[in-house]
N, C-alpha and C. Protein backbone atom coordinates (compact mmCIF):
# COMPACT_ATOMS: atom_id res chain seq x y z
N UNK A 1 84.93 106.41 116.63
CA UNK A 1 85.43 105.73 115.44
C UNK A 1 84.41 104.69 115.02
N UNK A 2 83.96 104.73 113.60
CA UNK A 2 83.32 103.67 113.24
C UNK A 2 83.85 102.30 112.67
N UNK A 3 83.14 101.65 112.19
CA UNK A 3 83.66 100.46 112.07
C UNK A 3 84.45 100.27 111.12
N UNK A 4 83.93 101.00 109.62
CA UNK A 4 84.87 101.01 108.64
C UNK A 4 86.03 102.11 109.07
N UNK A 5 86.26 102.82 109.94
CA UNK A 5 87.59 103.58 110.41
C UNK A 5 88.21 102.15 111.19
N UNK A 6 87.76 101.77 111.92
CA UNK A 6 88.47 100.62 112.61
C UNK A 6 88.85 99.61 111.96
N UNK A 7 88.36 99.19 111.13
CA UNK A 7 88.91 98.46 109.75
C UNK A 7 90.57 98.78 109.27
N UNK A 8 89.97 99.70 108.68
CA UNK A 8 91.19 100.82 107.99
C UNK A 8 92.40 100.73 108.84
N UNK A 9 91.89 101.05 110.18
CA UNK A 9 93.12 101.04 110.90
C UNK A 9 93.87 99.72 111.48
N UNK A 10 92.95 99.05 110.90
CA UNK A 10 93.46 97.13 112.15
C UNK A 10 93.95 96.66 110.74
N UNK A 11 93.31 96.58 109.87
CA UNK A 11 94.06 95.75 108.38
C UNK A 11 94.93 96.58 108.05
N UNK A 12 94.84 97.93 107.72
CA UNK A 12 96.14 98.74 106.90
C UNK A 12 96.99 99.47 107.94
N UNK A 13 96.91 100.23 108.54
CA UNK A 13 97.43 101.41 109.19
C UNK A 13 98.69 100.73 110.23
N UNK A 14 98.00 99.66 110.50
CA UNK A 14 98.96 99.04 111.85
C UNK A 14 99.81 97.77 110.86
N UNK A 15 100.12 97.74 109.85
CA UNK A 15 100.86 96.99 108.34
C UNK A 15 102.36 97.46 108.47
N UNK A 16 101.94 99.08 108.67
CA UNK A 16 102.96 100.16 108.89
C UNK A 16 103.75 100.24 107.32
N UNK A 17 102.70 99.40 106.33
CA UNK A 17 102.75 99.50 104.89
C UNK A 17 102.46 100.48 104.33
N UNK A 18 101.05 100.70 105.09
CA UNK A 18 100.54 101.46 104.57
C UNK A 18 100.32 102.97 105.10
N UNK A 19 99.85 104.20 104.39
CA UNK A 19 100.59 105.63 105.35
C UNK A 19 99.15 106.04 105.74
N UNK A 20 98.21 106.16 105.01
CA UNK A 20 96.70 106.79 104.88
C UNK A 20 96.05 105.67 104.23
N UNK A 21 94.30 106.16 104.54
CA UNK A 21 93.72 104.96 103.32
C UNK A 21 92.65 105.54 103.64
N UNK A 22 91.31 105.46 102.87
CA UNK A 22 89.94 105.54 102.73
C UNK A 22 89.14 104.98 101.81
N UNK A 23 87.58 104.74 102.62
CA UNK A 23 87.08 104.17 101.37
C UNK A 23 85.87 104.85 101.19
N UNK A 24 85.65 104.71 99.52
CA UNK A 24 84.54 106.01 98.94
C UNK A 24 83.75 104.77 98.72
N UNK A 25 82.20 105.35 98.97
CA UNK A 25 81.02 104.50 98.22
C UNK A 25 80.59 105.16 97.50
N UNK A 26 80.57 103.99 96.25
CA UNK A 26 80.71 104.44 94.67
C UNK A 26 79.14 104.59 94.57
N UNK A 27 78.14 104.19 95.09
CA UNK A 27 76.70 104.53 94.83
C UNK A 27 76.54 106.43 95.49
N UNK A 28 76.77 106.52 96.39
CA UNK A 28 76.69 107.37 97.42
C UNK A 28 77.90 108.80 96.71
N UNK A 29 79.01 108.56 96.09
CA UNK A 29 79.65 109.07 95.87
C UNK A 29 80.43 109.96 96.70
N UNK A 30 80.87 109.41 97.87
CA UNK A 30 81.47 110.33 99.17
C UNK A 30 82.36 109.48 99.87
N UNK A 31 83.28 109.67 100.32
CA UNK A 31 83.69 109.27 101.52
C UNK A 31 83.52 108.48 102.65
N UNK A 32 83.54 107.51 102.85
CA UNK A 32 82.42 107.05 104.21
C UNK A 32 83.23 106.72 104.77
N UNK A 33 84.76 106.51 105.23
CA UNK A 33 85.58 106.40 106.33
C UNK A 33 87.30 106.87 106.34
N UNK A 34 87.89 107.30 106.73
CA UNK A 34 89.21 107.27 106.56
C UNK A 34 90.31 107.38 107.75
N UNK A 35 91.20 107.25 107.46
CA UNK A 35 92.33 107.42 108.46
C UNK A 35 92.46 108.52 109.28
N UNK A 36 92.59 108.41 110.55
CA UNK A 36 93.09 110.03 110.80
C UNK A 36 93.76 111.26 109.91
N UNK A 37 93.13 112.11 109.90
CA UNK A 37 93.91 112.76 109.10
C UNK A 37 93.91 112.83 107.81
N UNK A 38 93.49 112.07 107.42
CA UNK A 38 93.28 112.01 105.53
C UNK A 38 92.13 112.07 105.07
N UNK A 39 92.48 113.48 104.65
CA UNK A 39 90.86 113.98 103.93
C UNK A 39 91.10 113.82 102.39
N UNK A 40 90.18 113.25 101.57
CA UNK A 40 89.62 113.39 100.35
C UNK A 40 88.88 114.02 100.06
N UNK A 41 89.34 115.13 99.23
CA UNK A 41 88.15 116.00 98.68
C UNK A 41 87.05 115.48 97.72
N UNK A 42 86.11 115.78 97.78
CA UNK A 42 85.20 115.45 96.92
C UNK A 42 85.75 115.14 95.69
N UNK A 43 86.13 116.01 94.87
CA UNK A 43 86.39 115.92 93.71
C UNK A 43 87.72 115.04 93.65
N UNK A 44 88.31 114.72 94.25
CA UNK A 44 89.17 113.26 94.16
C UNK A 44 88.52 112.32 94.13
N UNK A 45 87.81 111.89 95.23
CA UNK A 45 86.78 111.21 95.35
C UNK A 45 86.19 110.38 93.71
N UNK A 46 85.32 111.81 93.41
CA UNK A 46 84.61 111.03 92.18
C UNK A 46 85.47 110.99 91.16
N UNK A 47 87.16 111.53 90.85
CA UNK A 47 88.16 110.93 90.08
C UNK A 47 88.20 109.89 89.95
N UNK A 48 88.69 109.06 91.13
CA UNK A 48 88.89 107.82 91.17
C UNK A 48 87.72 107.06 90.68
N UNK A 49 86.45 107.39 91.36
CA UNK A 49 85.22 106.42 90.85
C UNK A 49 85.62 106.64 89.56
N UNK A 50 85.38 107.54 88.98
CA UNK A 50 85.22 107.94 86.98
C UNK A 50 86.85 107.16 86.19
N UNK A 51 87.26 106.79 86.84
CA UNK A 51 88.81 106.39 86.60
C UNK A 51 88.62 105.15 86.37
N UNK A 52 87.61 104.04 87.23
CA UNK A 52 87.23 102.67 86.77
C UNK A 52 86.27 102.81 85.30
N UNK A 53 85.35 103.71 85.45
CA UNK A 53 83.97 103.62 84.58
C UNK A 53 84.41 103.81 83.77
N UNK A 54 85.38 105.12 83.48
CA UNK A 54 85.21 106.00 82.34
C UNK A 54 86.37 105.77 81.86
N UNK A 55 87.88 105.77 82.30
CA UNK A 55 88.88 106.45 82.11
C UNK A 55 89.75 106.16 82.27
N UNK A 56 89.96 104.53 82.24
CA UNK A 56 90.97 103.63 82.88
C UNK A 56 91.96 103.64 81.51
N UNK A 57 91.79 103.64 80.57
CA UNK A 57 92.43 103.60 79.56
C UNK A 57 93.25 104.69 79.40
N UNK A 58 92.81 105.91 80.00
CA UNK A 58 93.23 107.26 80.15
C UNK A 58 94.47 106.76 81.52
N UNK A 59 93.73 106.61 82.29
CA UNK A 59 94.51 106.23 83.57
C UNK A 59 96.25 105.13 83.17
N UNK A 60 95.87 104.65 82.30
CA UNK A 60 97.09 103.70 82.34
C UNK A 60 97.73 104.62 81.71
N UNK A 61 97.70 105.64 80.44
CA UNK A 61 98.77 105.95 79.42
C UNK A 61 99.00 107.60 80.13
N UNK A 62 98.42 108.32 81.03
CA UNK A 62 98.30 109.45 81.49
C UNK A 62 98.80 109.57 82.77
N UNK A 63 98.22 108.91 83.69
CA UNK A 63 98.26 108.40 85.27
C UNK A 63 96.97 109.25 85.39
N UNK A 64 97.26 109.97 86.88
CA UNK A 64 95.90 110.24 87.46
C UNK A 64 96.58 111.29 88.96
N UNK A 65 95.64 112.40 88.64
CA UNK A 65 95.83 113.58 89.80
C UNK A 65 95.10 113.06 90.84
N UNK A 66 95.72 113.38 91.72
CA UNK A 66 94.99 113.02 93.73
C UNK A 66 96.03 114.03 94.45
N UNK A 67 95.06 114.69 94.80
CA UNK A 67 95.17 115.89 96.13
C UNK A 67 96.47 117.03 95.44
N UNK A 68 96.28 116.95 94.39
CA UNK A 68 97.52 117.73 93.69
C UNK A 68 99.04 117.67 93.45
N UNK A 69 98.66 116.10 93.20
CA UNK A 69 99.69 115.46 92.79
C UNK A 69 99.34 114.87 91.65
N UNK A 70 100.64 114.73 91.13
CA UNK A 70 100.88 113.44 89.82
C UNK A 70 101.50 112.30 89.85
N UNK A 71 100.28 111.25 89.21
CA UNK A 71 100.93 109.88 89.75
C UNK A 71 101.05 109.17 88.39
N UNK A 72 101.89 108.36 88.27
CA UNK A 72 102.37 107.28 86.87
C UNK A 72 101.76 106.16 87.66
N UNK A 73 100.97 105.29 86.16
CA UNK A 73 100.35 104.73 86.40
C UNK A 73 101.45 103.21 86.33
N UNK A 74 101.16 102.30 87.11
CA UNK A 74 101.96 101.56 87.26
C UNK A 74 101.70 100.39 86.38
N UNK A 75 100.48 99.91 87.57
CA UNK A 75 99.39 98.54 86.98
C UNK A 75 97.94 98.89 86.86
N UNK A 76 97.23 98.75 86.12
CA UNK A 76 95.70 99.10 86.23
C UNK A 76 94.67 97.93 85.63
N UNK A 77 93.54 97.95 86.36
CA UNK A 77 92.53 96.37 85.58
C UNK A 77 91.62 97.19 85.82
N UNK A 78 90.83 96.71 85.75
CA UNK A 78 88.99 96.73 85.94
C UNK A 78 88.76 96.62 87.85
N UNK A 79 89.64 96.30 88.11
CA UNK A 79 89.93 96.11 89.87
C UNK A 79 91.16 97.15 90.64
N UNK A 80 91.87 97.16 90.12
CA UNK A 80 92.58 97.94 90.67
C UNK A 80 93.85 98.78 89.76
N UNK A 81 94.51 100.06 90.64
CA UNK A 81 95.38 100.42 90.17
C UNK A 81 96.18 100.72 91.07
N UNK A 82 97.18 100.86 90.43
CA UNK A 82 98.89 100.88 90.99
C UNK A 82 99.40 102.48 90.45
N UNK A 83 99.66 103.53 91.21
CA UNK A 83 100.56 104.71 90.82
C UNK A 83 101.54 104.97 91.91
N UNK A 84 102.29 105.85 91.37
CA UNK A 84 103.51 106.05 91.82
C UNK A 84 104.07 107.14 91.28
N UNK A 85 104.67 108.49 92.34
CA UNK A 85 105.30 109.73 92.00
C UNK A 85 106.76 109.48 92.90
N UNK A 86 107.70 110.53 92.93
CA UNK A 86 108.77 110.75 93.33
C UNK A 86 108.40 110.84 95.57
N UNK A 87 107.07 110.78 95.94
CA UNK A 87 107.32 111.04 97.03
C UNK A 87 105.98 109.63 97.47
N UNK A 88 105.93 108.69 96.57
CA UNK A 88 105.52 107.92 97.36
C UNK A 88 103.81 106.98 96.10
N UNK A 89 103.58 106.16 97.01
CA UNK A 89 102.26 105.72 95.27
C UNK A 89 100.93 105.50 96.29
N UNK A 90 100.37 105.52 95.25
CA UNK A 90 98.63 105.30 95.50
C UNK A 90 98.14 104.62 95.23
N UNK A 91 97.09 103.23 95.74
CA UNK A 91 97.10 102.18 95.42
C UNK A 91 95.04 102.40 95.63
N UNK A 92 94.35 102.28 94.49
CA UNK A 92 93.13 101.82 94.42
C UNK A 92 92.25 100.67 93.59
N UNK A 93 91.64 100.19 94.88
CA UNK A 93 91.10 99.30 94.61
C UNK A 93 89.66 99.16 94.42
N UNK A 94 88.89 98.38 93.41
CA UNK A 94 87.53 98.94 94.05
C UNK A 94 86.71 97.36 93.80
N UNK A 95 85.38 97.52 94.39
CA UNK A 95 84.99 96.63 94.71
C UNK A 95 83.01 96.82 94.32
N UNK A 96 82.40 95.97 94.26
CA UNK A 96 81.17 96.33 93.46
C UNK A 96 80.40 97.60 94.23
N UNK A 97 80.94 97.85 95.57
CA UNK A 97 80.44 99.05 96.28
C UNK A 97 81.13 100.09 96.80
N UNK A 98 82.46 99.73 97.15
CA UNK A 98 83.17 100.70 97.50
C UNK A 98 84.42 100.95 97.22
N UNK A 99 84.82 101.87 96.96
CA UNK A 99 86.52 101.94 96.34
C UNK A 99 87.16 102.40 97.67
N UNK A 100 88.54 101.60 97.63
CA UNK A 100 89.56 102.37 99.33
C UNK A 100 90.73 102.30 98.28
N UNK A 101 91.32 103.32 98.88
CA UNK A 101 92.38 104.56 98.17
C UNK A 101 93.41 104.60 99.39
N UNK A 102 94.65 103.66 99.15
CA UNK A 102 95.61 104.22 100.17
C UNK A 102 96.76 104.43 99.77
N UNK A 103 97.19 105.28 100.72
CA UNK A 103 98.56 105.90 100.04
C UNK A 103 100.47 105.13 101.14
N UNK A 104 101.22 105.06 100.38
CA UNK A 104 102.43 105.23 100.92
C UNK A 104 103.64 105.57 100.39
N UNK A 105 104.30 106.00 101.47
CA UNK A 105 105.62 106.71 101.39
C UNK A 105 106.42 105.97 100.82
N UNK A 106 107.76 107.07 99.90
CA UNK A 106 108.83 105.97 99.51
C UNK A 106 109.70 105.46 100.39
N UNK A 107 110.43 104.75 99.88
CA UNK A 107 110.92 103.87 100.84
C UNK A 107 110.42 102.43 101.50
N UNK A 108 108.76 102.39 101.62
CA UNK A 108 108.13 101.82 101.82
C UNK A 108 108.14 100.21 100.47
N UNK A 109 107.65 99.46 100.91
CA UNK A 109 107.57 97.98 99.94
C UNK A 109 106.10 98.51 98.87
N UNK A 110 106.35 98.61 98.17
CA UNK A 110 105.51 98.83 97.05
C UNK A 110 103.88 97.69 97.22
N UNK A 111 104.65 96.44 96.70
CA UNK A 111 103.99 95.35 96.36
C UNK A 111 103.15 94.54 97.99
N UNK A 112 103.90 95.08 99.12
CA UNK A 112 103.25 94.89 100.29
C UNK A 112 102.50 95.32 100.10
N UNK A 113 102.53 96.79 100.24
CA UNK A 113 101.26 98.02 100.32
C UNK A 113 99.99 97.51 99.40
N UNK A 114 100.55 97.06 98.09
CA UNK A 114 99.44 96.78 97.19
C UNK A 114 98.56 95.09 97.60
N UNK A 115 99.44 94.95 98.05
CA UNK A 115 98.66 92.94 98.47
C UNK A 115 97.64 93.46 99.66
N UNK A 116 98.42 94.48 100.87
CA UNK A 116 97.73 94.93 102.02
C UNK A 116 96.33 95.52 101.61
N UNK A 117 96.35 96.21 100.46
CA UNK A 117 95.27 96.69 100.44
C UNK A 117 94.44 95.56 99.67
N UNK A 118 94.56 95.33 98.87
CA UNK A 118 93.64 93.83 97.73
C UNK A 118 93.35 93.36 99.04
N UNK A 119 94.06 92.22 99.70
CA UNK A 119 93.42 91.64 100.85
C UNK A 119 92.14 92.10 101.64
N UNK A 120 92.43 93.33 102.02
CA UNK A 120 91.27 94.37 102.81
C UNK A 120 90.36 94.30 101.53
């Protein structure tokens, strides 16, 4: 496990806020750590990047596909966004180098999940 996996898992995972999480480097355009188990495909991946640059405006009135789902867009800035489907929301954040993308279940505290991740 590397360090940004050990991250992931000491700030979010053990929150028990949060369900999955990863973070993409937006220069690099890939993946560079995630949770057990939670793979991002590429092409999610550079969604989300193109979702700050390009498409945030799209993103608020549309929402935004991840892993073949549909998510309503909740809250969105220039920093982060807030979605949410019938089985749970997706919370990304990004930062001048890397964007982390985590997900949780319903039932779960919404606004935890989203502070848990901003904080990280």
């Amino acid at each position: 496990m590397n360090q940004l996996q050990a991250l992931l898992n000491d700030g979010l995972i053990r929150t028990q806020h949060v369900e999955n999480a990863a973070i993409i480097n937006i220069k690099e355009r890939n993946v560079c750590a995630s949770t057990f188990g939670f793979n991002v495909p590429p092409e999610n991946a550079l969604n989300l990047i193109y979702a700050f640059h390009k498409n945030l405006l799209q993103v608020r009135r549309g929402g935004l596909c991840f892993k073949e789902k549909h998510y309503k867009c909740v809250r969105a800035d220039e920093h982060s966004i807030y979605l949410q489907n019938v089985h749970g929301g997706l919370i990304v954040v990004k930062t001048k180098t890397f964007i982390l993308v985590a997900t949780y279940r319903v039932g779960m505290y919404p606004s935890v999940c989203v502070e848990a991740v901003e904080k990280l």
